[in-house]
C-alpha atoms as a PDB file:
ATOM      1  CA  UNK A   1      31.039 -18.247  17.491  1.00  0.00           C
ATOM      2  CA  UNK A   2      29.013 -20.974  16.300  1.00  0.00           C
ATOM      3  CA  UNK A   3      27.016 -21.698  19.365  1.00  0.00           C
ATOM      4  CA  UNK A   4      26.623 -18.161  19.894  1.00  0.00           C
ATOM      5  CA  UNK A   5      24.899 -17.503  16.264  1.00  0.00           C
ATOM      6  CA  UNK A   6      22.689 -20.820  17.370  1.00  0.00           C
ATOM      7  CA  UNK A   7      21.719 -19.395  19.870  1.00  0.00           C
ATOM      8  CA  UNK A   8      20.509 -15.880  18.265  1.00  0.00           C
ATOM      9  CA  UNK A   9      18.713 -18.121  15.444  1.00  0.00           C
ATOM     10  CA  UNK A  10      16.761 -19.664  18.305  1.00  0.00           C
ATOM     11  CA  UNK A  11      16.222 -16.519  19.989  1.00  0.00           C
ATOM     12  CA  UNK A  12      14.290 -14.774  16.481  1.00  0.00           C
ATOM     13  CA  UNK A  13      12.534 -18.660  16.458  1.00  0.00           C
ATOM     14  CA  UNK A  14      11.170 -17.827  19.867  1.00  0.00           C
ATOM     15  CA  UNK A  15      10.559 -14.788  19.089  1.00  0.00           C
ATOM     16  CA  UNK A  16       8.462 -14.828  16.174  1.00  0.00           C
ATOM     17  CA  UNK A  17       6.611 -17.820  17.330  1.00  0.00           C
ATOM     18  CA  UNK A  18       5.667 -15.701  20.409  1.00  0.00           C
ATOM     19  CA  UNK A  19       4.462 -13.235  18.158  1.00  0.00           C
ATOM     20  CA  UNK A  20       2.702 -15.446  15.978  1.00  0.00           C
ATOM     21  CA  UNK A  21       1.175 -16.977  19.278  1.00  0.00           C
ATOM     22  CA  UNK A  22       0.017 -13.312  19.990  1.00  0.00           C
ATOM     23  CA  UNK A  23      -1.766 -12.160  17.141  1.00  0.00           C
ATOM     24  CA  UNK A  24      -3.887 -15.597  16.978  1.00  0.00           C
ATOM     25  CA  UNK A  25      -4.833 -15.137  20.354  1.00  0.00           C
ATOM     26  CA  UNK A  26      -6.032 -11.504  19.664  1.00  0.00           C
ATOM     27  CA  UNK A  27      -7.695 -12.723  16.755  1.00  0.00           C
ATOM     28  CA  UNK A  28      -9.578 -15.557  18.398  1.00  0.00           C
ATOM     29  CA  UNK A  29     -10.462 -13.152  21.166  1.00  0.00           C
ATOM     30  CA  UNK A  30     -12.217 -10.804  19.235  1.00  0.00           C
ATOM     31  CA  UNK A  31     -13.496 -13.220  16.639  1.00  0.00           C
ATOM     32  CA  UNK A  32     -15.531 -15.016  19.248  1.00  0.00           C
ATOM     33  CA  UNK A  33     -18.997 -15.775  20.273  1.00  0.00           C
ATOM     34  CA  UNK A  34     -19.654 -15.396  23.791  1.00  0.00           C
ATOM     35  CA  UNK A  35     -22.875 -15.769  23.017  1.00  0.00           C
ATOM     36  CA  UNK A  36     -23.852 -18.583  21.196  1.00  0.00           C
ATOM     37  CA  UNK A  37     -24.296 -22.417  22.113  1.00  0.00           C
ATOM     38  CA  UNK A  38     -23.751 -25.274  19.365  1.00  0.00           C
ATOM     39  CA  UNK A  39     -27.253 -26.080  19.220  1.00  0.00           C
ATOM     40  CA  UNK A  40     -28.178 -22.778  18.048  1.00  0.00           C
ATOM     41  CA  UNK A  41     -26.645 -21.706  14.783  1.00  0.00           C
ATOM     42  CA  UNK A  42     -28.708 -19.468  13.205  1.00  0.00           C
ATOM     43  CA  UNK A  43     -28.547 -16.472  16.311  1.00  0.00           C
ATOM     44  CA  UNK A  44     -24.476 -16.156  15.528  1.00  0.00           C
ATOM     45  CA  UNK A  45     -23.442 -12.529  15.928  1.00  0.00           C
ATOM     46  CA  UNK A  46     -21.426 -12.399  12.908  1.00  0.00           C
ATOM     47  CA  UNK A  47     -20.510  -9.865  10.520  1.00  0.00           C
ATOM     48  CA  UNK A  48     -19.763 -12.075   7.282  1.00  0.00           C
ATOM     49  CA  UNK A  49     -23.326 -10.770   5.734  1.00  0.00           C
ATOM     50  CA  UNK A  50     -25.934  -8.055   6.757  1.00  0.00           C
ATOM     51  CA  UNK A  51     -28.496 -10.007   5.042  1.00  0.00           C
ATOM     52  CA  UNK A  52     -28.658 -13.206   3.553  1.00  0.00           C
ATOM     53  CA  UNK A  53     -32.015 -14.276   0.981  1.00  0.00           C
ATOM     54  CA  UNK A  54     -31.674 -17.555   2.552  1.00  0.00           C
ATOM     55  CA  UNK A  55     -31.920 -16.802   5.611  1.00  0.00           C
ATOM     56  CA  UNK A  56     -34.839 -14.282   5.078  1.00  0.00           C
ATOM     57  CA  UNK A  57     -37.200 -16.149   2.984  1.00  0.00           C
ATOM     58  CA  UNK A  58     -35.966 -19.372   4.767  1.00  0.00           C
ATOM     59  CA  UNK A  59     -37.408 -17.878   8.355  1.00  0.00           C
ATOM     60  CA  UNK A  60     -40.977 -16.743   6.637  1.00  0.00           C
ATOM     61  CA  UNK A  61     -40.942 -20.755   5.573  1.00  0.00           C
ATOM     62  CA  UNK A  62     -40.461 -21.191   9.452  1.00  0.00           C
ATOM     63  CA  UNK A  63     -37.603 -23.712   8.732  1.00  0.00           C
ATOM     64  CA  UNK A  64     -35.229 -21.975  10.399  1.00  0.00           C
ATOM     65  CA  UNK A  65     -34.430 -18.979  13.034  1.00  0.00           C
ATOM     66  CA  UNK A  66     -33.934 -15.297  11.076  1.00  0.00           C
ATOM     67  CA  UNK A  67     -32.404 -12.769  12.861  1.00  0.00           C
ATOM     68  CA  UNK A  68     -33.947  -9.294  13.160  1.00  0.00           C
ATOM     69  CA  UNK A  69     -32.020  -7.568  11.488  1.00  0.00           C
ATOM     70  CA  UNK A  70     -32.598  -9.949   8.252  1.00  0.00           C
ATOM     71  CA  UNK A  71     -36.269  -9.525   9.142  1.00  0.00           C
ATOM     72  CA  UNK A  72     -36.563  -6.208   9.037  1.00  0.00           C
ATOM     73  CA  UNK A  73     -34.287  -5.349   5.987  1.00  0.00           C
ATOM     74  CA  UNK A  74     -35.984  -7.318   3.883  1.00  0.00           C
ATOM     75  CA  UNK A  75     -39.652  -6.430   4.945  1.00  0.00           C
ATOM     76  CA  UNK A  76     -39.007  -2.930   4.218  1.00  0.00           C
ATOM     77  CA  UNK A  77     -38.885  -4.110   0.966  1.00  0.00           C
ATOM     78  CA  UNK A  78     -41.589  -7.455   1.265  1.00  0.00           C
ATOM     79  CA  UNK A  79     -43.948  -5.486   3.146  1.00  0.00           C
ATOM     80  CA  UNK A  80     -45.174  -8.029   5.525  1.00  0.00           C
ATOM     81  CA  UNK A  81     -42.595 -10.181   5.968  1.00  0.00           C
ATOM     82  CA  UNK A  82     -42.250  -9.467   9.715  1.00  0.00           C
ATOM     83  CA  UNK A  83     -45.595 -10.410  10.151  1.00  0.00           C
ATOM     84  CA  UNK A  84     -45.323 -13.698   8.303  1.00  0.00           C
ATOM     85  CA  UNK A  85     -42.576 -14.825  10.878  1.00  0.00           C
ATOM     86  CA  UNK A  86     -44.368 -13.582  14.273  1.00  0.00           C
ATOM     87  CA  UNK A  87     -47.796 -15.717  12.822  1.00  0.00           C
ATOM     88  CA  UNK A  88     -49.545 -12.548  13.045  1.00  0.00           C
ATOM     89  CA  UNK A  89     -51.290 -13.163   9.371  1.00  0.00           C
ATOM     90  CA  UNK A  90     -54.583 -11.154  10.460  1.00  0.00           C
ATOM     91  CA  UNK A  91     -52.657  -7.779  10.150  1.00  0.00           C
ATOM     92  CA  UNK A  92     -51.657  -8.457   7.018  1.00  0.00           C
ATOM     93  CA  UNK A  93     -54.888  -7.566   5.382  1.00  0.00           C
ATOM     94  CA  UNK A  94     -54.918  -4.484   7.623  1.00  0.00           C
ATOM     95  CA  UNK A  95     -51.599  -3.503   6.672  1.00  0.00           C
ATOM     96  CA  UNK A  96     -51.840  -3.980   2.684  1.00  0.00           C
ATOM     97  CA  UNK A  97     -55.586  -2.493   2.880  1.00  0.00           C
ATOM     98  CA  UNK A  98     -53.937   0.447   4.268  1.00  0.00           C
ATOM     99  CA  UNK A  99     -50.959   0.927   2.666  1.00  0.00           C
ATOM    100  CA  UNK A 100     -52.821  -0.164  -0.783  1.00  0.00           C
ATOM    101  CA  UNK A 101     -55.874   2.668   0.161  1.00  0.00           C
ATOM    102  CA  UNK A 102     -53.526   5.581   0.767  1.00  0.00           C
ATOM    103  CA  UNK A 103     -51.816   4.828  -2.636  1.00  0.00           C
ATOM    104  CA  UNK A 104     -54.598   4.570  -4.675  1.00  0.00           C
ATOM    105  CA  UNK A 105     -55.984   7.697  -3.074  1.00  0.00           C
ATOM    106  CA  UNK A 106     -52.996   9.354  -3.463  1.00  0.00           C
ATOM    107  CA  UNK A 107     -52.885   8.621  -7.587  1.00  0.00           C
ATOM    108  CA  UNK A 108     -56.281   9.964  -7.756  1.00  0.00           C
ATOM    109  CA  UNK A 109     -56.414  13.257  -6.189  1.00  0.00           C
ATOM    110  CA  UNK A 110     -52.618  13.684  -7.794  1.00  0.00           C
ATOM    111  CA  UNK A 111     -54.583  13.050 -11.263  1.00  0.00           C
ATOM    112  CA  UNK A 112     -57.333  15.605 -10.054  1.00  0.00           C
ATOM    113  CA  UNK A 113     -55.207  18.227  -9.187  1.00  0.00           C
ATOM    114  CA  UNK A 114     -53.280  18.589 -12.193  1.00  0.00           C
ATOM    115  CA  UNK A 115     -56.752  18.405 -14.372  1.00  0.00           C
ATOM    116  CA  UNK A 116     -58.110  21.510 -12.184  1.00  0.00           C
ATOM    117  CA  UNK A 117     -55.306  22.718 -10.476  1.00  0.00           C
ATOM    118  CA  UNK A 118     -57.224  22.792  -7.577  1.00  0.00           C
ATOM    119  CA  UNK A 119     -54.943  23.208  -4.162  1.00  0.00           C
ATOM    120  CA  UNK A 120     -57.133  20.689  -1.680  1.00  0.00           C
ATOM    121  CA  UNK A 121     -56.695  18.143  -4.003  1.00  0.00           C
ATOM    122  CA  UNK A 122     -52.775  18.129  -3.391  1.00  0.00           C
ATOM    123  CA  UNK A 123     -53.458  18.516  -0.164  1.00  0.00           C
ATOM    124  CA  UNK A 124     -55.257  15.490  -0.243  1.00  0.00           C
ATOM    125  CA  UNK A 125     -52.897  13.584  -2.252  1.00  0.00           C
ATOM    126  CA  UNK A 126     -49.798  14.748  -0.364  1.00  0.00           C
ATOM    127  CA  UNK A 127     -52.052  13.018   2.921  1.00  0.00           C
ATOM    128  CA  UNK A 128     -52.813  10.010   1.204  1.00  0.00           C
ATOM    129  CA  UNK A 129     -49.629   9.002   0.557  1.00  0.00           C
ATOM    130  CA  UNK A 130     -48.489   9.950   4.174  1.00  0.00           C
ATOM    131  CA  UNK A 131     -50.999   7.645   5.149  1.00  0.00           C
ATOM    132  CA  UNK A 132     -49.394   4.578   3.314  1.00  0.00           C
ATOM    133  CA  UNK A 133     -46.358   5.196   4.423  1.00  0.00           C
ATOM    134  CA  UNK A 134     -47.667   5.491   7.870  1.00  0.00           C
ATOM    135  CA  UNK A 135     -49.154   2.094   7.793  1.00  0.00           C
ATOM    136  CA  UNK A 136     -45.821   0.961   6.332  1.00  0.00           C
ATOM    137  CA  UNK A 137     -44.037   2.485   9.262  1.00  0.00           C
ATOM    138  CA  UNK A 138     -46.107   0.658  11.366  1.00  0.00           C
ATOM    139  CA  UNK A 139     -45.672  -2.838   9.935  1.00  0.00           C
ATOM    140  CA  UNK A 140     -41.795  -2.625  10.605  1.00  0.00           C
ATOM    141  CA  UNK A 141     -42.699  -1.445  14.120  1.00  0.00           C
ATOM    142  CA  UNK A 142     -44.861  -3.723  14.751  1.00  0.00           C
ATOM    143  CA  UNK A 143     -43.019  -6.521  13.424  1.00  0.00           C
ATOM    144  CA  UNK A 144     -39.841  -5.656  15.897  1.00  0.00           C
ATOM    145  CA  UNK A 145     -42.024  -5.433  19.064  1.00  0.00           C
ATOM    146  CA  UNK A 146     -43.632  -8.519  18.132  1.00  0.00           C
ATOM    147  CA  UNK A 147     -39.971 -10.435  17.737  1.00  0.00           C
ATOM    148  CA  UNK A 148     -39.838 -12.903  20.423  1.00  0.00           C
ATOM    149  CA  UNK A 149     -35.963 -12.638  21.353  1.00  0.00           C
ATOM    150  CA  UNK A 150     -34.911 -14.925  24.509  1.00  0.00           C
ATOM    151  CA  UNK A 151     -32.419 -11.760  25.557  1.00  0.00           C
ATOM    152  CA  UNK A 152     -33.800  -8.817  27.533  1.00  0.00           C
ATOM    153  CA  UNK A 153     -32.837  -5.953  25.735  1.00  0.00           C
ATOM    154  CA  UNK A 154     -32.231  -7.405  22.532  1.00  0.00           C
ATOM    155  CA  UNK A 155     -30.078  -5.160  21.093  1.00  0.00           C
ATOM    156  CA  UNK A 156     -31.359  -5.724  17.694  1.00  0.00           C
ATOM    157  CA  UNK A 157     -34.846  -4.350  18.940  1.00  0.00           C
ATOM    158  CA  UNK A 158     -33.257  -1.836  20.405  1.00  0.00           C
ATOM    159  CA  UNK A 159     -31.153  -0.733  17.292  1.00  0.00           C
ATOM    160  CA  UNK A 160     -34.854  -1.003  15.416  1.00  0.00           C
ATOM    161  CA  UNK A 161     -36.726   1.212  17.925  1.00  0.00           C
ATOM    162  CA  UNK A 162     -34.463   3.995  17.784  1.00  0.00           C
ATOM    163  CA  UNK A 163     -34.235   4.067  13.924  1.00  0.00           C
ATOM    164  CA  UNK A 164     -38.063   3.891  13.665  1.00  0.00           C
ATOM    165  CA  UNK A 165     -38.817   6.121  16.598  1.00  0.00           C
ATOM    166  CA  UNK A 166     -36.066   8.677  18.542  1.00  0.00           C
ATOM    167  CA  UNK A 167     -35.640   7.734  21.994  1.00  0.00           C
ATOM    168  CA  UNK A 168     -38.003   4.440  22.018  1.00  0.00           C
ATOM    169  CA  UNK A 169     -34.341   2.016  21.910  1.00  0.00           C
ATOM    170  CA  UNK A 170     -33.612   3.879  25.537  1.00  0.00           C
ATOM    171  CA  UNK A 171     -36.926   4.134  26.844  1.00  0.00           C
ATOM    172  CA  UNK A 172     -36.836  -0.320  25.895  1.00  0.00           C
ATOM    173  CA  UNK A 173     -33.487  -0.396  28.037  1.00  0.00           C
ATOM    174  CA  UNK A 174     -35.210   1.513  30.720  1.00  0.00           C
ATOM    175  CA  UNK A 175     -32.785   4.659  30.360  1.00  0.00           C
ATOM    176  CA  UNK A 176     -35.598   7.192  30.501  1.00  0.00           C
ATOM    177  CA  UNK A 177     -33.452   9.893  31.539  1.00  0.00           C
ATOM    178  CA  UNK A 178     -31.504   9.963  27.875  1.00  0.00           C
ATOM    179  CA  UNK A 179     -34.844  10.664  25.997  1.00  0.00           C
ATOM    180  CA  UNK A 180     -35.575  14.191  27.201  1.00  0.00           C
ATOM    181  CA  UNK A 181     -31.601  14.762  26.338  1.00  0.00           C
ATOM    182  CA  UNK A 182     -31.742  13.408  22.554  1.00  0.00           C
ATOM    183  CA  UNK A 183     -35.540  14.742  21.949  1.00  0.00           C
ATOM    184  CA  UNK A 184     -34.107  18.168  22.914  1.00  0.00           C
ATOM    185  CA  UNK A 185     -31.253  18.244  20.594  1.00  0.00           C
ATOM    186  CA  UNK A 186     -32.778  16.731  17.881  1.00  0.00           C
ATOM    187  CA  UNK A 187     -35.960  19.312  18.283  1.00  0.00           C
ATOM    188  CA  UNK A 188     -33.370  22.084  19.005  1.00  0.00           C
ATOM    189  CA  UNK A 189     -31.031  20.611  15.519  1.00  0.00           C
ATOM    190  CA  UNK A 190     -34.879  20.980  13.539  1.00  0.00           C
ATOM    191  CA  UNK A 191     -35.834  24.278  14.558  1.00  0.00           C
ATOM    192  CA  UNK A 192     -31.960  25.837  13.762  1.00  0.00           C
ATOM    193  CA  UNK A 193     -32.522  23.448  10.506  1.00  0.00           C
ATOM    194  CA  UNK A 194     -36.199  25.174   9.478  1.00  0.00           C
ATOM    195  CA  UNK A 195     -34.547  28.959  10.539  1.00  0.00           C
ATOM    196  CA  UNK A 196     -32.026  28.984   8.434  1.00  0.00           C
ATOM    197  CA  UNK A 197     -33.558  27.439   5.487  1.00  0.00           C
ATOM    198  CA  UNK A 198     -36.108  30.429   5.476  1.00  0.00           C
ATOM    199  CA  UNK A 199     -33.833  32.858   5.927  1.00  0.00           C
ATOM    200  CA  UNK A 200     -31.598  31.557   2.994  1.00  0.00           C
ATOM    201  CA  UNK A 201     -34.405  31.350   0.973  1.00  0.00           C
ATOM    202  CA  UNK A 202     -35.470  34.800   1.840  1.00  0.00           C
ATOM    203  CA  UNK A 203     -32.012  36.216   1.069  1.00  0.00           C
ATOM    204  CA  UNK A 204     -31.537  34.106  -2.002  1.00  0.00           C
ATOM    205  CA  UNK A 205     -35.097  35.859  -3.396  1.00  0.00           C
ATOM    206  CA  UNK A 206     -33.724  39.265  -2.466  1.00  0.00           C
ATOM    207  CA  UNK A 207     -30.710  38.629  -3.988  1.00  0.00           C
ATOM    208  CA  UNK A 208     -32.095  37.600  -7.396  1.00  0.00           C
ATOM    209  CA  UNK A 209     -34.563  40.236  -7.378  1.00  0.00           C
ATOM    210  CA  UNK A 210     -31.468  43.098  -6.736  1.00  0.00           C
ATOM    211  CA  UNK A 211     -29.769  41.360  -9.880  1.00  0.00           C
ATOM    212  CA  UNK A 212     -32.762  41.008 -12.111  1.00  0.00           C
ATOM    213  CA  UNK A 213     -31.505  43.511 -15.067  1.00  0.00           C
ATOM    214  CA  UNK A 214     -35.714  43.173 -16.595  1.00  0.00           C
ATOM    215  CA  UNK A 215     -36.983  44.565 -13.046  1.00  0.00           C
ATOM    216  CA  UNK A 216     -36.046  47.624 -11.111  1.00  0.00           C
ATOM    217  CA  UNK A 217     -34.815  46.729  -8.142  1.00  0.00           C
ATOM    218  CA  UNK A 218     -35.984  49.029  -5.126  1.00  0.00           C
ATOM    219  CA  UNK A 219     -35.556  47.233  -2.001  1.00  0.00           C
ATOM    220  CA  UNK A 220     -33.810  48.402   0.840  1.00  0.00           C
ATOM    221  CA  UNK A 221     -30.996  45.545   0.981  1.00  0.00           C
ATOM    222  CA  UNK A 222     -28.571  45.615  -1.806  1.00  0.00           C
ATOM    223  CA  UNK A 223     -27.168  42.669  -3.573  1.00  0.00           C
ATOM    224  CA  UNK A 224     -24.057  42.312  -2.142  1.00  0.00           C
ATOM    225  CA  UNK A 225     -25.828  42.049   1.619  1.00  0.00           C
ATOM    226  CA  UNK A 226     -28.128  39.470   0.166  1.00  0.00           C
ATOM    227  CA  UNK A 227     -25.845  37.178  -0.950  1.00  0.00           C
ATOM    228  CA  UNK A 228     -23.508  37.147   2.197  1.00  0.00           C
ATOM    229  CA  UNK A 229     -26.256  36.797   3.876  1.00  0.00           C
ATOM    230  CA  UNK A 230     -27.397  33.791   1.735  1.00  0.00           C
ATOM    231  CA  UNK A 231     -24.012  32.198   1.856  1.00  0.00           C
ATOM    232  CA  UNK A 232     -24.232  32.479   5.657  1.00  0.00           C
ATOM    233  CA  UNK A 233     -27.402  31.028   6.286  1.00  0.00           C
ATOM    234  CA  UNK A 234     -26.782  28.187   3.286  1.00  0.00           C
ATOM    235  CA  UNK A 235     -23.578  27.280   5.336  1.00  0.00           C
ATOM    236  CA  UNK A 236     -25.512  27.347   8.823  1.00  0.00           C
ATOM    237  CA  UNK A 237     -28.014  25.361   7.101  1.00  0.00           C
ATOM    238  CA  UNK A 238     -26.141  22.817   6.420  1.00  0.00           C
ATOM    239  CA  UNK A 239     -24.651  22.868  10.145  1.00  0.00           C
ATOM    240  CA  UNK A 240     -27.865  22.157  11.273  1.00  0.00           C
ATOM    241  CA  UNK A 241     -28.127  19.205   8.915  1.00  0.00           C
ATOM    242  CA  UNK A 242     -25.114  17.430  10.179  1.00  0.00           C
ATOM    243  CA  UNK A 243     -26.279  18.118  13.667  1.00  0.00           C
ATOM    244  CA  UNK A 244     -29.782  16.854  13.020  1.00  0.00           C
ATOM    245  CA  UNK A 245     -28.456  13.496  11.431  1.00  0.00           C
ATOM    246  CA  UNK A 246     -25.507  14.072  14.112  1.00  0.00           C
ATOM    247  CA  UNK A 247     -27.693  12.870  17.042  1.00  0.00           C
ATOM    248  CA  UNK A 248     -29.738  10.739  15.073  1.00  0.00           C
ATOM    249  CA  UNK A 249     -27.275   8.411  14.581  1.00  0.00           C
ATOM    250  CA  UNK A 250     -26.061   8.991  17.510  1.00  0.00           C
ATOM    251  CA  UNK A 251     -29.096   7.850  19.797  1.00  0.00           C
ATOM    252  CA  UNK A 252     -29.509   5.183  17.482  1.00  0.00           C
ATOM    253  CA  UNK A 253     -25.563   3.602  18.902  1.00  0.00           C
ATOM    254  CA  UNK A 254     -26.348   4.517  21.962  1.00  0.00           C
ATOM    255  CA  UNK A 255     -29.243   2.501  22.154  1.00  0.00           C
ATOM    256  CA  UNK A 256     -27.544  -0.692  20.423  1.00  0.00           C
ATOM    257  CA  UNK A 257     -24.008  -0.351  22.603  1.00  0.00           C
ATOM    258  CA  UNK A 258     -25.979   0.117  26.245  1.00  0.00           C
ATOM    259  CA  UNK A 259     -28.275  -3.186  25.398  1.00  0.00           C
ATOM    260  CA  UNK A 260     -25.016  -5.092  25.017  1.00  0.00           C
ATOM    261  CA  UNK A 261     -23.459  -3.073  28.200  1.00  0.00           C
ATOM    262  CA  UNK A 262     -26.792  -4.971  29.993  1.00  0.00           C
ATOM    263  CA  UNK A 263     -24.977  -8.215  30.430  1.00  0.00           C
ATOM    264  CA  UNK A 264     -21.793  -6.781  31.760  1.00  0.00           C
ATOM    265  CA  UNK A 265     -20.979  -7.343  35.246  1.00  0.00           C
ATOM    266  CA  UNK A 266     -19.946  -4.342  37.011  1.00  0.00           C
ATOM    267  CA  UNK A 267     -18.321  -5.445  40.630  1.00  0.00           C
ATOM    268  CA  UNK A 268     -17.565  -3.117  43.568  1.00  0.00           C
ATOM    269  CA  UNK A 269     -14.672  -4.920  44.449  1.00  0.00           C
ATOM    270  CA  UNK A 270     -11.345  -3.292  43.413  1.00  0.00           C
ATOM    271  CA  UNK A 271      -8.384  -4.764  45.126  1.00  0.00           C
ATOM    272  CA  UNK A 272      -4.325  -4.815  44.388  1.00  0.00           C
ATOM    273  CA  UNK A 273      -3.130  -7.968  44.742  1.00  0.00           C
ATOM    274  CA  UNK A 274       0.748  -8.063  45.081  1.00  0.00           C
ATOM    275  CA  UNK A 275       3.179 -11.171  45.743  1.00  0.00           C
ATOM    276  CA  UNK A 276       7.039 -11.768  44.548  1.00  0.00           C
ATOM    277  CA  UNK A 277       7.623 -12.713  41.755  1.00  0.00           C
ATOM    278  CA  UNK A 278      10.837 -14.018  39.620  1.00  0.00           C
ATOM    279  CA  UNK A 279      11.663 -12.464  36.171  1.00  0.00           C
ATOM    280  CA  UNK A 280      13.774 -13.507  33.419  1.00  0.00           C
ATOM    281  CA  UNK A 281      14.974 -11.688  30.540  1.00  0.00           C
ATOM    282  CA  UNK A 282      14.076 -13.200  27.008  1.00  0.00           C
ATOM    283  CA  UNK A 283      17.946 -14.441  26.548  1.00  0.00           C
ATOM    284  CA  UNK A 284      17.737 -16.610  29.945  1.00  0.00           C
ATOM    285  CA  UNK A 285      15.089 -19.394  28.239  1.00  0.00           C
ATOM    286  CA  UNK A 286      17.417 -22.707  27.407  1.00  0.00           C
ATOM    287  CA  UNK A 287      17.688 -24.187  24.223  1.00  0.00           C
ATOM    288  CA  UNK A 288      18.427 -27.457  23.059  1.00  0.00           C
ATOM    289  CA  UNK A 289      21.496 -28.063  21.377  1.00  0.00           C
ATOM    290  CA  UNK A 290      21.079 -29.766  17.917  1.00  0.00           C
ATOM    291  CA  UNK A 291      22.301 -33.375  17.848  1.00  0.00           C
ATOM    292  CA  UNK A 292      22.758 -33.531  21.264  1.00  0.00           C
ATOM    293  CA  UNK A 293      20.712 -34.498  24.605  1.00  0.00           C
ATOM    294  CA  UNK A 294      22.184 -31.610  26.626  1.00  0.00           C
ATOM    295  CA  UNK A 295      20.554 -28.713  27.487  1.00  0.00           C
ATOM    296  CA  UNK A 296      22.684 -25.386  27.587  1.00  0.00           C
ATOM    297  CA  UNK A 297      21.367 -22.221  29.836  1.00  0.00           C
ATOM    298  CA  UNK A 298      23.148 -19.386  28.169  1.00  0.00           C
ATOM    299  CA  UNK A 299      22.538 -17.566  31.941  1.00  0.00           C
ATOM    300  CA  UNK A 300      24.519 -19.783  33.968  1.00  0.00           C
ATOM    301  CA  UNK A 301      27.751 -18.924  31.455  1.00  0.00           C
ATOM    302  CA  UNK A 302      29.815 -16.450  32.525  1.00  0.00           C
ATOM    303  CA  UNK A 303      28.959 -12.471  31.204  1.00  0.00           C
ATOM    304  CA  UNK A 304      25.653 -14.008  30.271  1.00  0.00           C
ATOM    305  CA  UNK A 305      22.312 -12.253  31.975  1.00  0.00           C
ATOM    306  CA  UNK A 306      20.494 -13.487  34.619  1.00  0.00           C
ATOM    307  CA  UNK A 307      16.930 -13.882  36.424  1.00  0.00           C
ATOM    308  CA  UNK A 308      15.799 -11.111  38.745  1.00  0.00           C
ATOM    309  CA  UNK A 309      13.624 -11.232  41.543  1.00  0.00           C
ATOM    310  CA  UNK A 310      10.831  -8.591  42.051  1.00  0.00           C
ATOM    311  CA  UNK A 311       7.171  -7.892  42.639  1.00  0.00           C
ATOM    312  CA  UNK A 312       3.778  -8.751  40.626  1.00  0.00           C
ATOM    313  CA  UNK A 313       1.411  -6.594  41.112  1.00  0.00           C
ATOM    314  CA  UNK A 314      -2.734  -7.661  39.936  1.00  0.00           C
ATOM    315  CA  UNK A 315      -5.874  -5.160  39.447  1.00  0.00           C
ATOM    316  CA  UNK A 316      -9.302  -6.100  39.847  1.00  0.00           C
ATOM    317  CA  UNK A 317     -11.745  -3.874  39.090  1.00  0.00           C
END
């Protein structure tokens, strides 16, 4: 009895050490950098921080390598920033001239039209401050195509270009064929978007004119049309939404997950490889008696299990 419960003992040692064993390897193996080379730090793929001060302001000193991510997080903030990094400090004038102008323009003819009321003054406002953020747009674009990245695609510029501009991350990994796809749902996800919003708001009028007790109501939809009718084109409304921010996001993984598919090797060779083999169940590994120098094989005693013999077969693909 007692060598048998020694050997169950050992059996949940082996066991959980296997285990054990298991899990660290999975861990390593997705916790790795295939990537990376000790000499250079700074370009880790890791996910401990999406952006780090020290790292930011640390790369515009030019003391050490910033990713772009960091880069272009924190210039959308420290307009500029980008630009500091790349050495391109002539567009800096051109970009805070610009963004500064359209601002400043902006806070005038917003100050003019509410002292006339006068609609080409919004107008103009409304344009002035879609011209800062224009030139804003363009610093951030600018500053990712100017990022000198030792990969080709960079899947960081690639991320970037589809978030500033739909389509430009697959048109940078040379899948042209994928931007006439997303452009079309995304324009067809913006024209559903725009029809149902005007109809809702067209059935949400009619509907508070048919319940406005101070007004006689003489139109030739009644209330209780209107407002299904509003509730139906609210709720398809807001389809179109999710759609529209739907393929959005979903051009912009697309773009990031096919610039890391770049490196893959994809081989042509797919073979079976198949030899004998010889198998043995969990209960067949020998253990080492305690205090002694023997070794006991629980499968060579008699009713214990023993070793098979069989085939091992190997994909490649």
């Amino acid at each position: 009895m007692l060598p048998r419960l020694r050997h169950i003992l050992l059996t949940l040692v082996l066991l959980a050490a296997g285990l054990e064993a298991s899990a660290q390897f999975k861990q390593d193996a997705f916790s790795q950098n295939y990537e990376t080379t000790q000499q250079d730090t700074t370009a880790q793929d890791t996910s401990k921080h999406l952006f780090s001060f020290k790292e930011y302001f640390g790369g515009l000193a030019h003391k050490r390598t910033a990713r772009i991510g960091t880069l272009f997080g924190g210039s959308t903030v420290f307009i500029g920033g980008m630009q500091i990094y790349n050495k391109d400090y002539w567009k800096l004038p051109i970009i805070y001239g610009g963004i500064g102008t359209g601002i400043g323009l902006g806070i005038y003819y917003g100050q003019r039209y509410k002292a006339t009321g006068n609609q080409a003054f919004r107008t103009g406002s409304i344009i002035a401050y879609s011209g800062a953020a224009l030139f804003w747009w363009a610093s951030l674009m600018d500053g990712t195509a100017s990022y000198k990245s030792p990969r080709k695609p960079h899947p960081g510029k690639s991320t970037l270009y589809s978030i500033l501009f739909p389509g430009l991350g697959q048109i940078y990994n040379g899948e042209y064929w994928k931007v006439p796809i997303y452009w079309g749902a995304l324009m067809g996800s913006t024209y559903f978007l725009i029809n149902n919003h005007t109809n809702y708001i067209r059935y949400k009028r009619i509907h508070n004119e048919a319940t406005n007790p101070d007004v006689p109501y003489t139109g030739p939809i009644p209330a209780e049309t209107a407002v299904y009718y509003r509730n139906v084109f609210r709720r398809y409304r807001d389809y179109s939404i999710v759609a529209l921010v739907g393929f959005y996001l979903l051009q912009v993984i697309d773009a990031n997950v096919f610039a890391y598919m770049q490196d893959f090797e994809l081989s042509d060779d797919l073979s079976v490889h198949i030899e004998p083999t010889i198998y043995s169940p969990l209960d067949c590994y020998a253990y080492m008696d305690v205090g002694r120098s023997s070794v006991s094989v629980p499968a060579l005693s008699a009713g214990g299990p023993t070793a098979g013999v069989g085939l091992s077969i190997g994909l490649r693909f």
